[in-house]
Protein backbone atom coordinates (compact mmCIF):
# COMPACT_ATOMS: atom_id res chain seq x y z
CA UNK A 1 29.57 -7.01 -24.41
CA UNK A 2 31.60 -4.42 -22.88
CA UNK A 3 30.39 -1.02 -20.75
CA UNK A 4 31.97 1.89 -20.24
CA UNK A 5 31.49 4.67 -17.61
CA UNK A 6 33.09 8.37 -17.52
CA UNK A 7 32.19 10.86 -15.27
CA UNK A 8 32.68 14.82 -14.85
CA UNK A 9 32.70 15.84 -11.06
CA UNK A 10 32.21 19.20 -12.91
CA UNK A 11 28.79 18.75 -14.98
CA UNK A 12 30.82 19.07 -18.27
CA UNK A 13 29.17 15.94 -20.54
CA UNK A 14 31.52 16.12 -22.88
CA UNK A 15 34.25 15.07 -20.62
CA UNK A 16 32.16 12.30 -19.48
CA UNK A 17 31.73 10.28 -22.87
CA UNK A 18 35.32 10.75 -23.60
CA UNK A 19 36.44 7.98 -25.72
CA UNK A 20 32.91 6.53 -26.22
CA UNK A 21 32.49 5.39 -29.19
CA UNK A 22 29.13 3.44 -30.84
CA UNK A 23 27.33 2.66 -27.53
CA UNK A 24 24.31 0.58 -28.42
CA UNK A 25 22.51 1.22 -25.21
CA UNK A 26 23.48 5.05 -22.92
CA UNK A 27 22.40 5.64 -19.09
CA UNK A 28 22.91 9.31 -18.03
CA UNK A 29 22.73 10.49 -14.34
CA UNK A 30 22.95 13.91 -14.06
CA UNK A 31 22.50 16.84 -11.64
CA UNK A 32 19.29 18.78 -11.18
CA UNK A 33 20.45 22.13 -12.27
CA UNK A 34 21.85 20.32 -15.69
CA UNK A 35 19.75 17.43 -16.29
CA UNK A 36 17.59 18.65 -18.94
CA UNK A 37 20.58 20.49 -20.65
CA UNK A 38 22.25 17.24 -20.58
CA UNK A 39 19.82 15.35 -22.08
CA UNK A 40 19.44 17.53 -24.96
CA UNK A 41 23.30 17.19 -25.49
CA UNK A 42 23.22 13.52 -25.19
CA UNK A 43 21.06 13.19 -28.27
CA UNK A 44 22.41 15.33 -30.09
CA UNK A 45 26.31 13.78 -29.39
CA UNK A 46 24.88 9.83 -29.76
CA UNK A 47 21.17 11.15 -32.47
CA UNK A 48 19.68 7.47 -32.58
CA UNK A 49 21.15 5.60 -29.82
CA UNK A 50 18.60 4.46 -27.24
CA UNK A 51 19.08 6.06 -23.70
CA UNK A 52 17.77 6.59 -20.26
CA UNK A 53 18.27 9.18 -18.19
CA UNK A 54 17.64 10.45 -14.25
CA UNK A 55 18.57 13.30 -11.64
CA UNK A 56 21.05 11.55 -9.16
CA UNK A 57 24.61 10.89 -8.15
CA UNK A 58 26.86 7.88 -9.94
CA UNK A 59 29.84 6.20 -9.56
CA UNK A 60 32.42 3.32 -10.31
CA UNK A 61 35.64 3.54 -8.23
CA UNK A 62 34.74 7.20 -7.18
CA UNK A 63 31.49 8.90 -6.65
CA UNK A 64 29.99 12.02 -8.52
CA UNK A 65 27.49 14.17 -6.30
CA UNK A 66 26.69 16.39 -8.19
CA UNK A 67 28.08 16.33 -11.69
CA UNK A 68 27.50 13.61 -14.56
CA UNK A 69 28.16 10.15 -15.04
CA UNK A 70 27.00 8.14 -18.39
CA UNK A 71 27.17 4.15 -18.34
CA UNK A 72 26.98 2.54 -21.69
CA UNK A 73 26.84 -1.21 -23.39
CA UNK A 74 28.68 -1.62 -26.55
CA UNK A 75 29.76 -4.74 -28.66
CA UNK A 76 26.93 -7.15 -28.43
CA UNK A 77 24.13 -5.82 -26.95
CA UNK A 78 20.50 -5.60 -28.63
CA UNK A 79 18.62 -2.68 -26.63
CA UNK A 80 15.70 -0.81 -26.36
CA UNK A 81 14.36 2.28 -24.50
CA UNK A 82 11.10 3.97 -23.75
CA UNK A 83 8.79 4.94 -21.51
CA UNK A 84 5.11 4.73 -19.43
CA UNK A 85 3.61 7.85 -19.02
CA UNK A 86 1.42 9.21 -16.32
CA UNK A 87 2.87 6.99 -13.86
CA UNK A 88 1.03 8.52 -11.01
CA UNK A 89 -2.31 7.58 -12.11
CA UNK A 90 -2.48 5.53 -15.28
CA UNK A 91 0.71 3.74 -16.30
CA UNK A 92 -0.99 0.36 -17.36
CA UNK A 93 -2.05 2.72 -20.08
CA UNK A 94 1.30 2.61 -21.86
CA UNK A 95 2.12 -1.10 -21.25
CA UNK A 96 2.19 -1.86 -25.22
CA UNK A 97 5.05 -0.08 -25.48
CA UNK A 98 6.88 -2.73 -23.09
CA UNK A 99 5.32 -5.19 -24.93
CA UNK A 100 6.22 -4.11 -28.29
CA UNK A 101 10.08 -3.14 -26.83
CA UNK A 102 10.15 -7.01 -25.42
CA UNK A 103 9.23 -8.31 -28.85
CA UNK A 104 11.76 -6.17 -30.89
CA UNK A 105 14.73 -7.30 -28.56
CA UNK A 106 14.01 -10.75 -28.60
CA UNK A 107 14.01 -10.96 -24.77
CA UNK A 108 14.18 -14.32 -23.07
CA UNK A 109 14.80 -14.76 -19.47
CA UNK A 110 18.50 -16.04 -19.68
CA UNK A 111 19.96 -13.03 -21.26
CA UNK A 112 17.59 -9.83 -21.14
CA UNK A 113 16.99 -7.88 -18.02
CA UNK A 114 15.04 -4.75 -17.93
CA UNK A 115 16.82 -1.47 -16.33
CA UNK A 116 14.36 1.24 -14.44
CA UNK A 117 14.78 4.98 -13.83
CA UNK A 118 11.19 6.41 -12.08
CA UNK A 119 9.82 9.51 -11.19
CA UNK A 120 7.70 8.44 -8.48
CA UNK A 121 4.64 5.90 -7.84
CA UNK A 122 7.42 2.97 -7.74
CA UNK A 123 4.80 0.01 -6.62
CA UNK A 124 2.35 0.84 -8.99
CA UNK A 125 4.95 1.47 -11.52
CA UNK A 126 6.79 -2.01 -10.38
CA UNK A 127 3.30 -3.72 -10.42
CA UNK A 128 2.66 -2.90 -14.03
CA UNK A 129 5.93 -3.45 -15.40
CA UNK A 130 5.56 -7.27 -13.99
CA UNK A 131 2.41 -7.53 -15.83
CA UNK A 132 4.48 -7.43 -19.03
CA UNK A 133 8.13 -9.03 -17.59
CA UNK A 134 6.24 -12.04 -15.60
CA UNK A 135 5.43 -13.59 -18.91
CA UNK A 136 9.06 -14.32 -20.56
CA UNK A 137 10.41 -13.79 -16.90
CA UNK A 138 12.72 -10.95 -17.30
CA UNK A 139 13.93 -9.58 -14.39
CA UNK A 140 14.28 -6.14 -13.09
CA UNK A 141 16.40 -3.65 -11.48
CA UNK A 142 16.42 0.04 -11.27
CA UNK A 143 15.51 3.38 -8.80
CA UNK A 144 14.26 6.59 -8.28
CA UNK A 145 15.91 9.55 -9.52
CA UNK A 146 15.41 12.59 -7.46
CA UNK A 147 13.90 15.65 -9.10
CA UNK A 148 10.56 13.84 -10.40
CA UNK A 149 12.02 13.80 -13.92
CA UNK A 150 13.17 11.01 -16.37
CA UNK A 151 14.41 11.29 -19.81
CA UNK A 152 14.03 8.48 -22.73
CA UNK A 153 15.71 9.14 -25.85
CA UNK A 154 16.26 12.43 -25.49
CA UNK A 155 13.14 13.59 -23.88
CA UNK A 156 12.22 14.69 -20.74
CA UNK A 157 9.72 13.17 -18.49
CA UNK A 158 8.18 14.47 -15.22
CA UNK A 159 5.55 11.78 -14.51
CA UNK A 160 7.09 9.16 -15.85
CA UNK A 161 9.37 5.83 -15.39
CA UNK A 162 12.21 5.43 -18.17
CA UNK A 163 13.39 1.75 -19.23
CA UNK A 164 15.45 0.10 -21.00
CA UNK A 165 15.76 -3.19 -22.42
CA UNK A 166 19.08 -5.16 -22.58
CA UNK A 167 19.90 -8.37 -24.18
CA UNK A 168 22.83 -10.05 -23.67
CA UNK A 169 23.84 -10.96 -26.72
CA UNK A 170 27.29 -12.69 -25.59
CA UNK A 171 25.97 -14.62 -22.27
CA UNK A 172 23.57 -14.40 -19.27
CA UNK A 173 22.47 -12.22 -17.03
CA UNK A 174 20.81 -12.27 -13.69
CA UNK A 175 19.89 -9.44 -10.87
CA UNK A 176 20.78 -9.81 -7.58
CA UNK A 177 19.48 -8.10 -3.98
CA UNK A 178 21.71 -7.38 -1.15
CA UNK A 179 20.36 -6.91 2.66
CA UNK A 180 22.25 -5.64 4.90
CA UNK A 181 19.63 -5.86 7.74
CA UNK A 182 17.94 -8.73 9.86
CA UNK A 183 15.40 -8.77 12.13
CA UNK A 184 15.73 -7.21 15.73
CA UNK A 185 14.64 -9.09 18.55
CA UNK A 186 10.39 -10.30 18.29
CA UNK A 187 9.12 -7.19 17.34
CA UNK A 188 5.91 -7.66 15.78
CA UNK A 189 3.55 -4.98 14.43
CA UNK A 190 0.51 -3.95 13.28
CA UNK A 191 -0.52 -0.72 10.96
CA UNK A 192 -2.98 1.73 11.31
CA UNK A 193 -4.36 4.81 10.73
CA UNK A 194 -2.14 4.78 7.90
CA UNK A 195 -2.03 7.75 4.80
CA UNK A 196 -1.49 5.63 1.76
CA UNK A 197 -1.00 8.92 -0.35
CA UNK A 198 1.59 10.22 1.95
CA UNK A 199 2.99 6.64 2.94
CA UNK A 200 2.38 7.75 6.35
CA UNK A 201 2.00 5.10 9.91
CA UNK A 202 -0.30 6.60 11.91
CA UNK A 203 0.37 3.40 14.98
CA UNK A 204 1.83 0.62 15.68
CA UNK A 205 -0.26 -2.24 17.55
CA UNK A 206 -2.42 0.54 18.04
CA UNK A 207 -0.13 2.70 19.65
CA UNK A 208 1.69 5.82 18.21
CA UNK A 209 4.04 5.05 15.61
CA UNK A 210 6.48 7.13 16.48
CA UNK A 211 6.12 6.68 20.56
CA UNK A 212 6.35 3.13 19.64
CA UNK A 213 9.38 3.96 17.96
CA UNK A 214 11.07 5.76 20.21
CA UNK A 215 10.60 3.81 23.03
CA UNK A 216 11.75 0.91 21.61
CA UNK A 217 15.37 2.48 20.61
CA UNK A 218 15.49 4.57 23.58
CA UNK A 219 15.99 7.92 20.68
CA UNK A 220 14.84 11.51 20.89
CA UNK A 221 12.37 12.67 18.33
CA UNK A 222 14.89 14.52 16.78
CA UNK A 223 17.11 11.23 16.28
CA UNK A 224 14.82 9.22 14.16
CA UNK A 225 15.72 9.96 11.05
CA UNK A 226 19.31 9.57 11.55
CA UNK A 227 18.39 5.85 13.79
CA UNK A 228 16.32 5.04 10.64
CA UNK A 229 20.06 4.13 8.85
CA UNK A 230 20.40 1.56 11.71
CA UNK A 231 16.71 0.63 12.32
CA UNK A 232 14.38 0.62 9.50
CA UNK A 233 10.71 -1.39 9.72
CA UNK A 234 10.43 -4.38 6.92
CA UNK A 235 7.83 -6.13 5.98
CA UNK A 236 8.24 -9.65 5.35
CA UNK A 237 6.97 -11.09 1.58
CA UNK A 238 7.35 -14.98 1.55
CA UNK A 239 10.98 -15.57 1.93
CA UNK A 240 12.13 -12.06 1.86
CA UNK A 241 11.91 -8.83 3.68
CA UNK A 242 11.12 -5.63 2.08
CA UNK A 243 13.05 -2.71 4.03
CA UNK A 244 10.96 0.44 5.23
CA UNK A 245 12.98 3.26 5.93
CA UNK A 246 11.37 6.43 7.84
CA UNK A 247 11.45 10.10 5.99
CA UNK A 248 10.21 11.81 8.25
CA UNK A 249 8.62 12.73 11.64
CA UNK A 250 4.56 13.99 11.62
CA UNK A 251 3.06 14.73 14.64
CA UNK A 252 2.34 11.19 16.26
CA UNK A 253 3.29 8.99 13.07
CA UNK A 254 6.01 8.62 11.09
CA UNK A 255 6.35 9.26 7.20
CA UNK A 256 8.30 6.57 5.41
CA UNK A 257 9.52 6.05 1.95
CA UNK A 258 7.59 3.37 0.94
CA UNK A 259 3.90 2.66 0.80
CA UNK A 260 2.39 0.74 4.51
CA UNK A 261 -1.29 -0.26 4.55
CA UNK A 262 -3.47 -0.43 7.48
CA UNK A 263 -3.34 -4.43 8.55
CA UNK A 264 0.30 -4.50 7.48
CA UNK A 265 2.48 -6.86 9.46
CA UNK A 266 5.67 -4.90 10.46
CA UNK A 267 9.35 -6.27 12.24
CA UNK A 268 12.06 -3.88 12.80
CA UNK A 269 15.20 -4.34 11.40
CA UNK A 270 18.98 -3.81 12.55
CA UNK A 271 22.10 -3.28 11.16
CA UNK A 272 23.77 -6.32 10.62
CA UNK A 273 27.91 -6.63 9.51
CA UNK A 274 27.46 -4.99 6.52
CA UNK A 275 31.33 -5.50 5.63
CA UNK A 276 31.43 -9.28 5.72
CA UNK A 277 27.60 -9.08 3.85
CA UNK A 278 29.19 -7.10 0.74
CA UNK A 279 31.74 -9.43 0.27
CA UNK A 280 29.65 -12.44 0.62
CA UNK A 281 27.42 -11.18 -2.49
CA UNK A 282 30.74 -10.68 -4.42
CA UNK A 283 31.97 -14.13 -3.69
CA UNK A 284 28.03 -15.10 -4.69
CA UNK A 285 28.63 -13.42 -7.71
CA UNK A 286 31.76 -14.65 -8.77
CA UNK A 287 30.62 -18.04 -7.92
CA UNK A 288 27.78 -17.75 -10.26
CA UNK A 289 29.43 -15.49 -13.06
CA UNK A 290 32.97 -16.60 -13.28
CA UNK A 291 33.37 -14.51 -16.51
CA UNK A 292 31.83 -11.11 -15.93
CA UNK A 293 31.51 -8.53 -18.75
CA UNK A 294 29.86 -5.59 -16.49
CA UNK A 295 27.94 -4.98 -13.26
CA UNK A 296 25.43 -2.13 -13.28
CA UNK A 297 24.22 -1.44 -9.30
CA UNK A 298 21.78 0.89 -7.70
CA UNK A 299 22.80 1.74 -4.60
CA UNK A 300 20.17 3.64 -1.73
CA UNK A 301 20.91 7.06 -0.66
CA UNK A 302 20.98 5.97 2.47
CA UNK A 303 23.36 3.12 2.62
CA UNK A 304 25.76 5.66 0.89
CA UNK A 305 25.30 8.07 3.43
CA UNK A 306 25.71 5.24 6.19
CA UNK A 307 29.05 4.19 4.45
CA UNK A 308 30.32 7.45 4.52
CA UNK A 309 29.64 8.75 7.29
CA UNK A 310 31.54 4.93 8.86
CA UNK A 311 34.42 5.89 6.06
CA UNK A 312 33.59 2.65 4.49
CA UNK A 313 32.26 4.17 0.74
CA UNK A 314 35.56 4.52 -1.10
CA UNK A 315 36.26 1.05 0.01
CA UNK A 316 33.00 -0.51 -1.10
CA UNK A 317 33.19 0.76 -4.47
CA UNK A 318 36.93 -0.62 -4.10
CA UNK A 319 35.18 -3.86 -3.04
CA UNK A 320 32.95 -4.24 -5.85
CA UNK A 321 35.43 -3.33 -8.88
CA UNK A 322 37.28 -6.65 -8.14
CA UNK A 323 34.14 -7.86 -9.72
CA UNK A 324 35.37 -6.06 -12.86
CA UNK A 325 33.21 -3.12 -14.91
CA UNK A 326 31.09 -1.78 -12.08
CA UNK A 327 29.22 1.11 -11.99
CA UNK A 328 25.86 2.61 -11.22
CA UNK A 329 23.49 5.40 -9.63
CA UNK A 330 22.41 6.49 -5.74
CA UNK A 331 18.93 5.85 -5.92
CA UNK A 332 16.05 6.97 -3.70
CA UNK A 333 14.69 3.22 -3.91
CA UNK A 334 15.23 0.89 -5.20
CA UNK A 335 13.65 -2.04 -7.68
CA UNK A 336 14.00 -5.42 -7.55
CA UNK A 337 11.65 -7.52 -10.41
CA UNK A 338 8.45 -6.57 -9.02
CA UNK A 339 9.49 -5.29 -5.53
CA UNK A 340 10.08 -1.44 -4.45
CA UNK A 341 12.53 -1.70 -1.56
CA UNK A 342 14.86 1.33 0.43
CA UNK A 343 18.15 0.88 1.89
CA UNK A 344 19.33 -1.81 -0.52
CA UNK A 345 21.33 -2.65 -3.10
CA UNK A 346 20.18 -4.22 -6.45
CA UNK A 347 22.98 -4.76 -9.17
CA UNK A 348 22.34 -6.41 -12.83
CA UNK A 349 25.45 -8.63 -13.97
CA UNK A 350 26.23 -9.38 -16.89
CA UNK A 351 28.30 -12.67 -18.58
């Protein structure tokens, strides 16, 4: 298989699918102002071809923040897209659709992995999808756009998650999850008075969540959501840690981009070297994909923001081409199989 990205830092879509010719599988990632112009202009350029589509910035070598970027599979892939509807309070309903989608591909878990683009609602969304994925164990990797719209072939979405289905048709393929954070000093917590609807931690071992906070990391109220890029709360899961980052500050408790349930078990996290991290997932990579054929990533909006505001962005993405076809989308989470994680990165690669 082969994929191809092209960009326009100026919107113009046209520009971006330059030179693309009978993709079997198209990703869009647009701007808000044009997404749903785009769209429209996708299908009718590529009328047939299965795509997904989200509001949110891309990039391979070079990022676009606020034009257009379109990553497609050609030359050996079988695909499928679609979507589950009413994703904020029903998307179980539309699971057939998966199931029907996994059938017509032919997925099996060596060479199929299942690409994401949501609206919102990511761990119920994530929850459902692994109803359907846990049973040939196909993995998962994807985001949120911003905006609250999706598109699937052609149309638009606004309470919604968009997939897609990939089979490698040529080799394996396998998602990875890179960390950049470990766990600062003994700090141990426990949540309450928390707003599941507004992913909201009222305290923290009974305490104030955001005294707690603050006290901790010696930071102003007005610094938390700027500390957040060093210091975000996880949540351990087995073997792993699920990153929380904060979104913002309400009153006495802090709002955070993912969902925290009174009785959660909390740790907070620091930055760890995030240089010599990156380039122990490509040597990981390499080691386990010698031959590569693409690498599609999802990057968090905050670890790009971190890079660039440490001038380390352009040389990431420099980083992570040595790995060959790279490309992908800022997300506003991201999805890993049946996890919903922030400040992460969660790549698909391809043999």
């Amino acid at each position: 298989m082969r994929q191809f990205f092209g960009m326009s830092q100026r919107g113009d879509l046209r520009e971006a699918v330059r030179g693309l010719v009978n993709p079997q599988l198209i990703l869009l990632m647009s701007n808000s102002s044009q997404f749903e112009d785009h769209v429209r202009e996708l299908e009718k350029l590529y009328p047939q071809v299965p795509s997904i589509g989200c509001i949110g910035m891309c990039y391979d070598t070079r990022v676009a923040e606020n034009g257009v970027g379109v990553v497609a599979f050609q030359d050996g892939v079988s695909a499928a897209a679609n979507v589950l509807e009413q994703v904020s309070v029903m998307p179980v309903k539309y699971i057939r659709r998966l199931e029907e989608d996994l059938r017509r591909v032919n997925a099996s878990q060596t060479d199929t992995i299942c690409i994401d683009f949501c609206s919102g609602n990511d761990a119920c969304v994530l929850t459902t999808f692994y109803t359907a994925l846990r049973r040939r164990n196909i993995s998962l990797v994807g985001g949120t756009g911003d905006g609250g719209k999706v598109s699937a072939n052609g149309k638009i979405y606004e309470d919604g998650v968009a997939y897609a289905l990939v089979r490698n048709q040529g080799g394996r393929v396998k998602a990875y999850k890179e960390n950049i954070y470990h766990q600062m000093g003994n700090y141990r917590f426990i949540a309450s008075n928390t707003d599941r609807a507004r992913y909201m931690i009222g305290s923290l071992n009974g305490r104030p969540a955001r005294e707690v906070y603050q006290k901790i990391l010696h930071v102003t109220e007005q610094q938390i959501l700027t500390q957040t890029f060093k210091n975000p709360f996880g949540k351990i899961n087995g073997d792993d840690t699920c990153i929380i980052s904060i979104k913002e500050v309400s009153g006495n408790a802090l709002a955070c981009f993912r969902q925290v349930n009174d009785s959660d078990v909390l740790i907070l996290l620091e930055l760890g070297d995030y240089k010599k991290i990156v380039k122990e997932t490509i040597e990981k990579i390499v080691k386990d994909f010698p031959r590569r054929s693409a690498v599609f990533s999802v990057n968090c909006l905050f670890r790009y923001k971190l890079f660039s505001e440490n001038g380390y962005m352009q040389e990431y993405l420099r980083d992570m081409s040595a790995l060959g076809s790279h490309a992908g989308l800022v997300g506003y989470g991201e999805h890993y199989n049946n996890q919903f994680v922030n400040q992460s990165m969660t790549c698909v690669v391809f043999e």
